[in-house]
PDB file of N, CA and C in Angstrom:
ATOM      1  N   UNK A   1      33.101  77.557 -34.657  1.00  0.00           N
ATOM      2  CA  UNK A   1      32.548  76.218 -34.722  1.00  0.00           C
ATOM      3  C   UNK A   1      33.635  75.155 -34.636  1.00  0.00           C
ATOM      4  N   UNK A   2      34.597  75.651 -34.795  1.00  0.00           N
ATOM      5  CA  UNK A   2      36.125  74.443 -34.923  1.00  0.00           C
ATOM      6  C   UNK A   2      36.044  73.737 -33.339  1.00  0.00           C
ATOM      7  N   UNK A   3      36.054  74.184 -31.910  1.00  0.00           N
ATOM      8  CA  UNK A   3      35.385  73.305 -31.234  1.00  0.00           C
ATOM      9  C   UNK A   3      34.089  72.951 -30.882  1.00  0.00           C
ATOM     10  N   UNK A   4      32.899  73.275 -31.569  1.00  0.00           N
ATOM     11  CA  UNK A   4      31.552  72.606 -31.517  1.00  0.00           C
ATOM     12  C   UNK A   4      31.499  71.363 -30.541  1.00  0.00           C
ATOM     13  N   UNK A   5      32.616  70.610 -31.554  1.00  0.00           N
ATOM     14  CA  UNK A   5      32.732  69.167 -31.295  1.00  0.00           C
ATOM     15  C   UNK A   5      33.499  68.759 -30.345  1.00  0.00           C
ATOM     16  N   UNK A   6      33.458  68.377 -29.204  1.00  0.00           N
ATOM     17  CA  UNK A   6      35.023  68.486 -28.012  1.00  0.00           C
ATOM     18  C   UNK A   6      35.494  66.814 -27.716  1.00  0.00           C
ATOM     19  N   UNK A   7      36.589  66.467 -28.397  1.00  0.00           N
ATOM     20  CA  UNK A   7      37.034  65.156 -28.121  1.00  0.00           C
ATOM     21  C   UNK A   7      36.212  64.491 -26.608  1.00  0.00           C
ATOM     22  N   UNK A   8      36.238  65.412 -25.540  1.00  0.00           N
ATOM     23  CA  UNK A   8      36.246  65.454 -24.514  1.00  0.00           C
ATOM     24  C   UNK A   8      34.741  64.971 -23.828  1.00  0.00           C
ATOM     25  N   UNK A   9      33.817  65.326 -24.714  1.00  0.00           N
ATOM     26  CA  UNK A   9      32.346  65.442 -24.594  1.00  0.00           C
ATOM     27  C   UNK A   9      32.048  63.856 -24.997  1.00  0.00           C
ATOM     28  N   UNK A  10      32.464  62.912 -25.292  1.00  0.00           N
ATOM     29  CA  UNK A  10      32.416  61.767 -25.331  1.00  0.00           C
ATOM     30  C   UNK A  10      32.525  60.741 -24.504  1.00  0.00           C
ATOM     31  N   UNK A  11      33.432  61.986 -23.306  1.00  0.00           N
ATOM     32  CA  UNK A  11      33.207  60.844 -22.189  1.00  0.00           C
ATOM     33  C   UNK A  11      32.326  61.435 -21.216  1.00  0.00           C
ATOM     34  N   UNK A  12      31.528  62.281 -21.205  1.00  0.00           N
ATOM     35  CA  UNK A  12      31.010  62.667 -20.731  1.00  0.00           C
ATOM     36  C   UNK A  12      29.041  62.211 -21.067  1.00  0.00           C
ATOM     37  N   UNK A  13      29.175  61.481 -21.971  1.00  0.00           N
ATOM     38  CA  UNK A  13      27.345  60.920 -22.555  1.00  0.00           C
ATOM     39  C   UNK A  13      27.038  60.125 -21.301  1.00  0.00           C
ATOM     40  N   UNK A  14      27.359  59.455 -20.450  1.00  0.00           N
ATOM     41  CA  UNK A  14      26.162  59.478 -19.354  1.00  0.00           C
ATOM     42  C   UNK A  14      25.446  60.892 -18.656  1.00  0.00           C
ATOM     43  N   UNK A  15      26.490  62.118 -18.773  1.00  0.00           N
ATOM     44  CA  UNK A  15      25.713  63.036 -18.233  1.00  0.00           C
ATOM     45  C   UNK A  15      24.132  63.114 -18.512  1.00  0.00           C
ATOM     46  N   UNK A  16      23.802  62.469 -19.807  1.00  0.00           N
ATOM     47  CA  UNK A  16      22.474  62.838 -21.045  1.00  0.00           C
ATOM     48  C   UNK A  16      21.493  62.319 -19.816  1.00  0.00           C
ATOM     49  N   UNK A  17      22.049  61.259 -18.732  1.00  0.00           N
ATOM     50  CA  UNK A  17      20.700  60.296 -17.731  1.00  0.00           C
ATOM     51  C   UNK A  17      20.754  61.576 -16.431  1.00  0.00           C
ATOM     52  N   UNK A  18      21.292  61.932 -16.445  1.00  0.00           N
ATOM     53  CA  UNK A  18      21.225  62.542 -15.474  1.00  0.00           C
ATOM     54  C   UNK A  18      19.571  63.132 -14.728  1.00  0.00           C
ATOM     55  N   UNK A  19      18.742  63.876 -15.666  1.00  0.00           N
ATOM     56  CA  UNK A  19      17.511  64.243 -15.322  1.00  0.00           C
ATOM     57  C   UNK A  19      16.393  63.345 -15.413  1.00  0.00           C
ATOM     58  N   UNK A  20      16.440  62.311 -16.318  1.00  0.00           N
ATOM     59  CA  UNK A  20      15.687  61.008 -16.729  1.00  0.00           C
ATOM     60  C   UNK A  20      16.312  59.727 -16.801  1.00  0.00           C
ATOM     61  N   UNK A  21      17.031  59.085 -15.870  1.00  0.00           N
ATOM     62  CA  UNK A  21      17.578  58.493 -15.517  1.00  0.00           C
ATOM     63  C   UNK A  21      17.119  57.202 -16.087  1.00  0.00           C
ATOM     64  N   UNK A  22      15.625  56.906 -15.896  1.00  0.00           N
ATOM     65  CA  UNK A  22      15.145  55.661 -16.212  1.00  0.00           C
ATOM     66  C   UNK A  22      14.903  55.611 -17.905  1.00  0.00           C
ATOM     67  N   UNK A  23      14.525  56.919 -18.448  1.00  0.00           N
ATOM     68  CA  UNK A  23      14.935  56.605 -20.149  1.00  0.00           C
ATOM     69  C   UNK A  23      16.249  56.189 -20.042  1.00  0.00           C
ATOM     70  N   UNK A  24      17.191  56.916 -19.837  1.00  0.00           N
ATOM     71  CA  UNK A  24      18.968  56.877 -20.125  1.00  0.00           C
ATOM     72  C   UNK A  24      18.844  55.226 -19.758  1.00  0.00           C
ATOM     73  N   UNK A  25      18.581  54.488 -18.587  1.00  0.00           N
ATOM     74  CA  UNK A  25      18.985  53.152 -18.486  1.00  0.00           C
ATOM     75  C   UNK A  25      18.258  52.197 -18.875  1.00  0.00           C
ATOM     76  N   UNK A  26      17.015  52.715 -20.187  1.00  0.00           N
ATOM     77  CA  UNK A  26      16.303  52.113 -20.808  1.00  0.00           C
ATOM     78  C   UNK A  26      17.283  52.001 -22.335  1.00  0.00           C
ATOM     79  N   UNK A  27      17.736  53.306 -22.447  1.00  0.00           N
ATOM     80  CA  UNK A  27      18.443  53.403 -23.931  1.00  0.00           C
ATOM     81  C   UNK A  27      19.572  52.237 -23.784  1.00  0.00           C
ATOM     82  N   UNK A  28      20.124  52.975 -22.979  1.00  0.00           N
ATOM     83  CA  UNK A  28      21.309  51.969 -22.744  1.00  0.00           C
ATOM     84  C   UNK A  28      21.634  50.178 -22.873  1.00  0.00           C
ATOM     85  N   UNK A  29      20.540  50.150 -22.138  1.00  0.00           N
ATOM     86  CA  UNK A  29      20.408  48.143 -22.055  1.00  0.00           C
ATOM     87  C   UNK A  29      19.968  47.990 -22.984  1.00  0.00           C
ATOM     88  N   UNK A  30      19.506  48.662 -24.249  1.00  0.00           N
ATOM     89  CA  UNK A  30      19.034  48.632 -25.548  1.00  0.00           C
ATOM     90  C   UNK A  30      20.014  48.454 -25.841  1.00  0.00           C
ATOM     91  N   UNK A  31      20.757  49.731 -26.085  1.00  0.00           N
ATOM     92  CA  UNK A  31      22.563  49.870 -26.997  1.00  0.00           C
ATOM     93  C   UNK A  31      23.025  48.681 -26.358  1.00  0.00           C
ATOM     94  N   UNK A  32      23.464  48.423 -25.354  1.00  0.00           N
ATOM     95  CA  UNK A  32      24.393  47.477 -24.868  1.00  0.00           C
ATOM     96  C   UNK A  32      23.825  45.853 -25.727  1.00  0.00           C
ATOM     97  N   UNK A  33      22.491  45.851 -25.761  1.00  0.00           N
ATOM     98  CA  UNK A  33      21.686  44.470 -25.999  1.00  0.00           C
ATOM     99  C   UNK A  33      22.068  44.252 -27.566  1.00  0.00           C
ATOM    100  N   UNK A  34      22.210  45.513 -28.122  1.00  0.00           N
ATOM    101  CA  UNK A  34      22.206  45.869 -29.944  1.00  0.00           C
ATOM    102  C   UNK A  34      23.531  45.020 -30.132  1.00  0.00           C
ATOM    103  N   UNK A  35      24.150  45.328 -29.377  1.00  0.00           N
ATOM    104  CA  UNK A  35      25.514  44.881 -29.700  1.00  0.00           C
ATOM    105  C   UNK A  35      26.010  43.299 -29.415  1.00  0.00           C
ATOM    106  N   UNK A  36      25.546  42.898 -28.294  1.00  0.00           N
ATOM    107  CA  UNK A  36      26.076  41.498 -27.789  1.00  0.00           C
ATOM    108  C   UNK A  36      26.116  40.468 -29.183  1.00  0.00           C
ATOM    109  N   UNK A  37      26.702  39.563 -29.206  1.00  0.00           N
ATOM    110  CA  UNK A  37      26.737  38.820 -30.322  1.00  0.00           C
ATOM    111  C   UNK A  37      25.501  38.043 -30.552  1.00  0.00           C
ATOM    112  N   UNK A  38      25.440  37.871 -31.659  1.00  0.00           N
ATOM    113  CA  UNK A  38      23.755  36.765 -32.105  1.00  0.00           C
ATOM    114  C   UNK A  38      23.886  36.297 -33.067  1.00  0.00           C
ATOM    115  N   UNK A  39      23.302  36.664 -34.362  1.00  0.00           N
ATOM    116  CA  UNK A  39      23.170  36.326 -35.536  1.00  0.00           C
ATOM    117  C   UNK A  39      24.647  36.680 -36.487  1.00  0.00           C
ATOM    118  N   UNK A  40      24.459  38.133 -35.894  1.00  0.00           N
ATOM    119  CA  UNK A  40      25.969  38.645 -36.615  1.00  0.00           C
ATOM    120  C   UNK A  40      27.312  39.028 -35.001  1.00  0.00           C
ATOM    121  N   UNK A  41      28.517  38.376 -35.658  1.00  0.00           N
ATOM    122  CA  UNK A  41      29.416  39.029 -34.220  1.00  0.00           C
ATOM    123  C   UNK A  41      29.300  40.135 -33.971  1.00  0.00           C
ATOM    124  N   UNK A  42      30.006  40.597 -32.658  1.00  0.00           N
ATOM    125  CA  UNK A  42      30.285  41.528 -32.261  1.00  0.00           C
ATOM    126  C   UNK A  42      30.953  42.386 -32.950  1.00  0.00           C
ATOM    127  N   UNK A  43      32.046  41.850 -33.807  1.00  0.00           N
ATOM    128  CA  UNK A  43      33.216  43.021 -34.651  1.00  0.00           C
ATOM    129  C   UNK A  43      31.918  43.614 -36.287  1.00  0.00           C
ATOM    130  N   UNK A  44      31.219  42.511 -35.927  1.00  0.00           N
ATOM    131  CA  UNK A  44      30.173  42.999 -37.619  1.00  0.00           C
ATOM    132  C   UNK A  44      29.245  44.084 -37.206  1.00  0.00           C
ATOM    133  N   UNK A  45      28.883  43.623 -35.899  1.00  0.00           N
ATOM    134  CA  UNK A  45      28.212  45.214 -35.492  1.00  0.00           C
ATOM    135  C   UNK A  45      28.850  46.379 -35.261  1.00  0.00           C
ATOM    136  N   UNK A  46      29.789  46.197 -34.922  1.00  0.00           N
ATOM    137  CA  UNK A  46      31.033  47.197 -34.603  1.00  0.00           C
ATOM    138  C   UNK A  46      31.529  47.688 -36.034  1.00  0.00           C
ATOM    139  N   UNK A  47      31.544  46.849 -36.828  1.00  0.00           N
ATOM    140  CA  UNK A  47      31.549  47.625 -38.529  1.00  0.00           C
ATOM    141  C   UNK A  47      30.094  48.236 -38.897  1.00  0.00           C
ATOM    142  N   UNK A  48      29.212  47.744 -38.565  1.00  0.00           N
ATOM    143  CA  UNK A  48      28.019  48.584 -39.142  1.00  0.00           C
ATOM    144  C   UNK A  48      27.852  49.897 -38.556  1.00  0.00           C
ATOM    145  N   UNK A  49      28.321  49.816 -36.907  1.00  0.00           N
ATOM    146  CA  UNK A  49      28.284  50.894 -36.328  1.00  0.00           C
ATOM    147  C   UNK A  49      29.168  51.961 -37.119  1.00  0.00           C
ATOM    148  N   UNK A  50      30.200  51.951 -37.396  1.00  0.00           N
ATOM    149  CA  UNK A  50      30.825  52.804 -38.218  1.00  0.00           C
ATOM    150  C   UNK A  50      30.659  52.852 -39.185  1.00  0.00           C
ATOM    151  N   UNK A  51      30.235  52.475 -40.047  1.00  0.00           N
ATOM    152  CA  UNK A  51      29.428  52.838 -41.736  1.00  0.00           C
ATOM    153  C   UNK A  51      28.220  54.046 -40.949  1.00  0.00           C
ATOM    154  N   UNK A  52      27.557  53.423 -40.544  1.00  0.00           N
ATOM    155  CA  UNK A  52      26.141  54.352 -39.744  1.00  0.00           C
ATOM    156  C   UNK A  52      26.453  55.844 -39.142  1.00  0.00           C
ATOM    157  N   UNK A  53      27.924  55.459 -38.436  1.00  0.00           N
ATOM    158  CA  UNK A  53      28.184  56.681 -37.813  1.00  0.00           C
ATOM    159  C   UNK A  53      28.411  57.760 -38.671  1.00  0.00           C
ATOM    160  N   UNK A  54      29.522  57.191 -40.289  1.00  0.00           N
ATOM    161  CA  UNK A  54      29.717  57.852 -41.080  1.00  0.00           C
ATOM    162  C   UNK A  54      28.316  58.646 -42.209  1.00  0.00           C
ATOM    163  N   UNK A  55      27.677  57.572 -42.180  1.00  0.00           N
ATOM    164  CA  UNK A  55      26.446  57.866 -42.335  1.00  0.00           C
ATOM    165  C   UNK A  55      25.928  58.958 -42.458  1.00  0.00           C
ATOM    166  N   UNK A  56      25.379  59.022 -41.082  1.00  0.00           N
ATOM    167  CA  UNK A  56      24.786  59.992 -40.284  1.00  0.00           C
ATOM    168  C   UNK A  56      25.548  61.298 -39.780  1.00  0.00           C
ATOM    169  N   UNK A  57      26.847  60.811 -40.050  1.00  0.00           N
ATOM    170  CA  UNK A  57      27.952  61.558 -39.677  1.00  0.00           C
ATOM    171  C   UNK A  57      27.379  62.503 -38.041  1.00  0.00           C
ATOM    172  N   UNK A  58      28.128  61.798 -37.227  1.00  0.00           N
ATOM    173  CA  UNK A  58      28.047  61.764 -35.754  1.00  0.00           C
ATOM    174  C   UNK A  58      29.723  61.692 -35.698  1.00  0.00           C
ATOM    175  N   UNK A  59      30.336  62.783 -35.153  1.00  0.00           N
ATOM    176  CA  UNK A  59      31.954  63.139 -35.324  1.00  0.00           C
ATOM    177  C   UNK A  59      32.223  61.908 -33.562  1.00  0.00           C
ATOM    178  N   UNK A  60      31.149  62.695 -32.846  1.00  0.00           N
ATOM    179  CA  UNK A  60      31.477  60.923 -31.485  1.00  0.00           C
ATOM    180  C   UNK A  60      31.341  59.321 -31.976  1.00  0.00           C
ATOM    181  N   UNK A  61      30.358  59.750 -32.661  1.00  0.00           N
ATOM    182  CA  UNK A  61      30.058  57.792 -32.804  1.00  0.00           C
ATOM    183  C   UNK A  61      31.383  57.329 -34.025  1.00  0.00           C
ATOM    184  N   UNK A  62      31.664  58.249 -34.781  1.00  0.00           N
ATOM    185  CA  UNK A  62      33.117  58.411 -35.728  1.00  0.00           C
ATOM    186  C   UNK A  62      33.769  57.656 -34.912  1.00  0.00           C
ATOM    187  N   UNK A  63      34.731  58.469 -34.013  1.00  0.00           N
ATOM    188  CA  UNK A  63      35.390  58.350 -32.827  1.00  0.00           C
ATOM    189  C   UNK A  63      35.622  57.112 -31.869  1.00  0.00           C
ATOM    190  N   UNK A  64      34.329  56.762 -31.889  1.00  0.00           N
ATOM    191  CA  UNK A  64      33.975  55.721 -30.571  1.00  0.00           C
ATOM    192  C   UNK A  64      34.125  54.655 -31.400  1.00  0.00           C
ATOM    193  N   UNK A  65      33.472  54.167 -32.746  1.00  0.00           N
ATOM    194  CA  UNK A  65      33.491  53.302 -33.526  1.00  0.00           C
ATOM    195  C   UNK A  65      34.742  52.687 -34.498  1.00  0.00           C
ATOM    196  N   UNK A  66      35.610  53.682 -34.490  1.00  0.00           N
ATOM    197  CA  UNK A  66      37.164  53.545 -35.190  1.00  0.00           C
ATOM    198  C   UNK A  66      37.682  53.077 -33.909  1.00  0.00           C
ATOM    199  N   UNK A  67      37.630  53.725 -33.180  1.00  0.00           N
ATOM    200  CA  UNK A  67      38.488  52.839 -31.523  1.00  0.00           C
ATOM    201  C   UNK A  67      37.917  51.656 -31.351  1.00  0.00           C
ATOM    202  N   UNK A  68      37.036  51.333 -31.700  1.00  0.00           N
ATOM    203  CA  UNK A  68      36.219  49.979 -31.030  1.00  0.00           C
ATOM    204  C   UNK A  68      36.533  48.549 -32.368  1.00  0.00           C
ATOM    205  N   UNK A  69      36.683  49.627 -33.639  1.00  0.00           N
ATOM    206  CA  UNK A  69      36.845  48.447 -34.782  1.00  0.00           C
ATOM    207  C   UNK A  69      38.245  48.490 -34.670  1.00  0.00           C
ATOM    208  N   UNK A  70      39.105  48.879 -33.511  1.00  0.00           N
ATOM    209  CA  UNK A  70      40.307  48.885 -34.051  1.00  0.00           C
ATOM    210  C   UNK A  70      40.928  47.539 -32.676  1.00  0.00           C
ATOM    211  N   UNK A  71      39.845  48.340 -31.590  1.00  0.00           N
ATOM    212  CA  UNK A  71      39.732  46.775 -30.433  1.00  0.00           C
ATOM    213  C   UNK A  71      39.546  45.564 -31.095  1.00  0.00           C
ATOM    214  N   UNK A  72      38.307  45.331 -31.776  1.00  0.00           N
ATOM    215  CA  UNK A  72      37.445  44.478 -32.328  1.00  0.00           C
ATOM    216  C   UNK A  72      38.896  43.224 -33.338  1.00  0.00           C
ATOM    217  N   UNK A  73      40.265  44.310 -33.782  1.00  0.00           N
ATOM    218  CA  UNK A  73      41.331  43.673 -34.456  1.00  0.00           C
ATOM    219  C   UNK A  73      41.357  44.036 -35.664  1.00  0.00           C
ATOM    220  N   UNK A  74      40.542  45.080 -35.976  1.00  0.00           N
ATOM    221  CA  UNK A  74      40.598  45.664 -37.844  1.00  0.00           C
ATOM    222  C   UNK A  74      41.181  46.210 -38.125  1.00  0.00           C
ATOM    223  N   UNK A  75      41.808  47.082 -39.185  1.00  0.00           N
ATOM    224  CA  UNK A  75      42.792  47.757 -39.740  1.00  0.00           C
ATOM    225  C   UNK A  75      41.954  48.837 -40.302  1.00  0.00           C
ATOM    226  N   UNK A  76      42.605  49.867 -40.833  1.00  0.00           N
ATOM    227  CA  UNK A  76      42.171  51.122 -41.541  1.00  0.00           C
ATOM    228  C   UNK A  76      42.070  50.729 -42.497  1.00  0.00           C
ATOM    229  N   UNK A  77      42.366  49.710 -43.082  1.00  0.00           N
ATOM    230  CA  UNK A  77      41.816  49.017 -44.380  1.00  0.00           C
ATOM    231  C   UNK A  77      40.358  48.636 -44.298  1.00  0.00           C
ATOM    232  N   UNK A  78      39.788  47.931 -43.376  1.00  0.00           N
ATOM    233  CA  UNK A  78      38.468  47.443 -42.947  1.00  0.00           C
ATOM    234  C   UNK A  78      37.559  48.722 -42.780  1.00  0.00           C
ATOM    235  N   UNK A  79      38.208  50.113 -41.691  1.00  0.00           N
ATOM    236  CA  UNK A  79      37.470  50.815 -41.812  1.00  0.00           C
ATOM    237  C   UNK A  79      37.634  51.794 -42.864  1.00  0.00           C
ATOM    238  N   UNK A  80      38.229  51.811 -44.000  1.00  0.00           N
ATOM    239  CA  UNK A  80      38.359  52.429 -45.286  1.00  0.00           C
ATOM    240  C   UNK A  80      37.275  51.723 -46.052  1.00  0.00           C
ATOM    241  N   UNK A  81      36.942  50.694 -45.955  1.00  0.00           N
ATOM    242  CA  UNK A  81      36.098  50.159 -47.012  1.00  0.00           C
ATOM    243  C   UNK A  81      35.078  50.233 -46.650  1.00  0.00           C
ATOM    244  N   UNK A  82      34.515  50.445 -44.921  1.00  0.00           N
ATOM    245  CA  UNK A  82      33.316  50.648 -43.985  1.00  0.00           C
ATOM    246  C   UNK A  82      32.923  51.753 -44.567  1.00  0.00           C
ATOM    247  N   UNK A  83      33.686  52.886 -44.702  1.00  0.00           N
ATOM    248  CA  UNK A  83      33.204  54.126 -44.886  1.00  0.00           C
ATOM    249  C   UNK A  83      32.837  54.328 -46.414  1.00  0.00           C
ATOM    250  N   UNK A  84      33.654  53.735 -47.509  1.00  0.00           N
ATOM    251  CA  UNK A  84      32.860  54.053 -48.323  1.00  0.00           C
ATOM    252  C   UNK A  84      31.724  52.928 -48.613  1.00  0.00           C
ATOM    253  N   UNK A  85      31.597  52.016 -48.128  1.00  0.00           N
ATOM    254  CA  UNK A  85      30.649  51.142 -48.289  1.00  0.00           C
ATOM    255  C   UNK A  85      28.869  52.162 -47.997  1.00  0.00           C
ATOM    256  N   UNK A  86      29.073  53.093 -46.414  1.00  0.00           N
ATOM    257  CA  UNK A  86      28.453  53.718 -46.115  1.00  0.00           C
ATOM    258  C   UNK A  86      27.945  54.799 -47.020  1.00  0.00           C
ATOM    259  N   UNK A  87      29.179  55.444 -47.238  1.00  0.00           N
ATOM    260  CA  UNK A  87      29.079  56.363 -48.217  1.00  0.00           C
ATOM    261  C   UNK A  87      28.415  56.467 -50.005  1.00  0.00           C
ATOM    262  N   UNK A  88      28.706  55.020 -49.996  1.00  0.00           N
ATOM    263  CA  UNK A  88      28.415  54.706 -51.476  1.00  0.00           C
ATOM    264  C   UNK A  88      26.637  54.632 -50.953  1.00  0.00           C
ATOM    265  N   UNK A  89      26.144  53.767 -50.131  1.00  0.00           N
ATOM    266  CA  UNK A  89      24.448  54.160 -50.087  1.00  0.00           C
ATOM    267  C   UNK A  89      24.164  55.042 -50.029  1.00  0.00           C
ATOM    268  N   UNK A  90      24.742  55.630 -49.047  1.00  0.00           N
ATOM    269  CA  UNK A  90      24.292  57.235 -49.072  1.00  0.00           C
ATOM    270  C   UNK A  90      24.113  58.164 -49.970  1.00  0.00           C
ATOM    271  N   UNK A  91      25.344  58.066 -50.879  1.00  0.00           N
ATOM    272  CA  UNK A  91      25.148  58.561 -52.330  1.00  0.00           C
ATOM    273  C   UNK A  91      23.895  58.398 -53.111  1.00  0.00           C
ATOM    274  N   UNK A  92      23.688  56.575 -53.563  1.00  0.00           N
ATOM    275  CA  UNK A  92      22.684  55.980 -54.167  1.00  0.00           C
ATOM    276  C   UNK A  92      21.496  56.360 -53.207  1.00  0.00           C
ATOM    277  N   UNK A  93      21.153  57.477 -52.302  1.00  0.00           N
ATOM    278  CA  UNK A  93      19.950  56.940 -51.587  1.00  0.00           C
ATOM    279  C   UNK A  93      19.534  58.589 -51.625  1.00  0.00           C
ATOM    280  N   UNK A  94      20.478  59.223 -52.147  1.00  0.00           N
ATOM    281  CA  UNK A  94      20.614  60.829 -52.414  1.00  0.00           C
ATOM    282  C   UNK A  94      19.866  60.815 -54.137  1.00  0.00           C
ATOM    283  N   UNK A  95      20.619  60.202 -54.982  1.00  0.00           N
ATOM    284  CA  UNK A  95      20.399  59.657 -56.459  1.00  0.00           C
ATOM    285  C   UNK A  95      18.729  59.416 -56.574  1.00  0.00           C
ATOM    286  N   UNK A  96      18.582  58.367 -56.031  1.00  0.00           N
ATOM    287  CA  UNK A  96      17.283  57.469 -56.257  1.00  0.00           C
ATOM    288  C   UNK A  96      16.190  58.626 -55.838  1.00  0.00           C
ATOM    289  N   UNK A  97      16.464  59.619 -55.311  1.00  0.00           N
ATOM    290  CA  UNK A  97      15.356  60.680 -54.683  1.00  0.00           C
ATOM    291  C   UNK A  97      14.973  62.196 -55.914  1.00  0.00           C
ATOM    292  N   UNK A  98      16.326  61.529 -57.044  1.00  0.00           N
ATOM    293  CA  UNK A  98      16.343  62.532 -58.111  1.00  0.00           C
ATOM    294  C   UNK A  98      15.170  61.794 -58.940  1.00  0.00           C
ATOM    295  N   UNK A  99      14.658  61.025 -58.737  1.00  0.00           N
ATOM    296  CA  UNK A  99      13.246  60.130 -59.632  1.00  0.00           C
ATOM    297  C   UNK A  99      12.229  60.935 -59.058  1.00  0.00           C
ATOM    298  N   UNK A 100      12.330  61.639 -57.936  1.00  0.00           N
ATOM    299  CA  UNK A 100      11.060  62.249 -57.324  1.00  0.00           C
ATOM    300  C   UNK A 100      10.973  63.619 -58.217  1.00  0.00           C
ATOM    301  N   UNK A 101      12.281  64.111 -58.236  1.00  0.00           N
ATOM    302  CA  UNK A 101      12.115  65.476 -59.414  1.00  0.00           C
ATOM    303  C   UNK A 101      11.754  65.466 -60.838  1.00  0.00           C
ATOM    304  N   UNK A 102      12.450  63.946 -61.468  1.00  0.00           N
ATOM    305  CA  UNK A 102      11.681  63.422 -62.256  1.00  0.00           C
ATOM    306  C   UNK A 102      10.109  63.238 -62.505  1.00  0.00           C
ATOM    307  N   UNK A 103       9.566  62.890 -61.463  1.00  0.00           N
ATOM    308  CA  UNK A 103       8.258  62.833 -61.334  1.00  0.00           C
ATOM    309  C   UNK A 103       7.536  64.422 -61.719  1.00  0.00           C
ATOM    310  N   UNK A 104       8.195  65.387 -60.781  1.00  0.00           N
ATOM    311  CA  UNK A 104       7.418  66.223 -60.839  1.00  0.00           C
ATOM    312  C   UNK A 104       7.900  66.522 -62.217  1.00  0.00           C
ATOM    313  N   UNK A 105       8.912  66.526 -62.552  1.00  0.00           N
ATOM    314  CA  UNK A 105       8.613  67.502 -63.772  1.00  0.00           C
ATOM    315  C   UNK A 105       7.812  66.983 -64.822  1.00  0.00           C
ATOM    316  N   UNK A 106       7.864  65.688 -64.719  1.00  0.00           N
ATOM    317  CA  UNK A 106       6.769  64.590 -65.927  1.00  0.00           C
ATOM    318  C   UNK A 106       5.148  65.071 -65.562  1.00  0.00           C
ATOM    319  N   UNK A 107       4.820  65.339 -64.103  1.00  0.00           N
ATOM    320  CA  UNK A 107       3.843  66.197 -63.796  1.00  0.00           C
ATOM    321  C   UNK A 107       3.314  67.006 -64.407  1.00  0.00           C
ATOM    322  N   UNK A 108       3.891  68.121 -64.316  1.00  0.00           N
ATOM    323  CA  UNK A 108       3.882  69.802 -64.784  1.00  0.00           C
ATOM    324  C   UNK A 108       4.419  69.667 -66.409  1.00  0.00           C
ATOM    325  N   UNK A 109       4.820  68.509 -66.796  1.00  0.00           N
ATOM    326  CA  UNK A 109       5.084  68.781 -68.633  1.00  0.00           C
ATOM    327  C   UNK A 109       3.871  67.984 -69.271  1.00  0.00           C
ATOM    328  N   UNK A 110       2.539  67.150 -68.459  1.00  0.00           N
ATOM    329  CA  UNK A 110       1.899  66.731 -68.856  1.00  0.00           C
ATOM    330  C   UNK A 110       0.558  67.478 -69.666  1.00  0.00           C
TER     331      UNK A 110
END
């Protein structure tokens, strides 16, 4: 499993349009649209993207998103605090689901 993941396979994600071409350039002008600046800049989406990636933990979007916050002008300080910022919900969102076991057992001790 140590290459599962291939640095290499990252540049290779347009292959994904290849058979459905018109989803792939539907996703795309989506992603591309997600990002343009609006409400929040470009470098703030480019930080959320990497909290998310860490998230979800996606070892490409990792990858793609540390290079891009590092374009964007951030430091490993910015994305040190991205990640546990990510990480810390993730935790609390793992936690808050221990109220559901709570439940049941308040259930079954009733």
């Amino acid at each position: 499993m140590a290459d599962y993941y291939r640095d290499d396979d990252l540049n290779r994600f347009g292959e994904i349009g290849k058979y459905k071409p018109e989803l792939f350039r539907k996703f795309m002008d989506w992603y591309m649209s997600s990002l343009e600046p609006g409400a929040l800049t470009k470098r703030e989406k480019v930080l959320i993207a990497l909290g998310v990636a860490h998230a979800i933990q996606c070892p490409y979007c990792i990858d793609a998103y540390s290079k891009a916050s590092l374009e964007e002008g951030m430091s490993l300080e910015h994305i040190t605090e991205a990640v546990h910022v990510a990480s810390s919900i993730r935790g609390g969102a793992s936690l808050i689901h221990g109220i559901q076991a709570h439940n049941v057992v308040d259930k079954i001790s009733m």
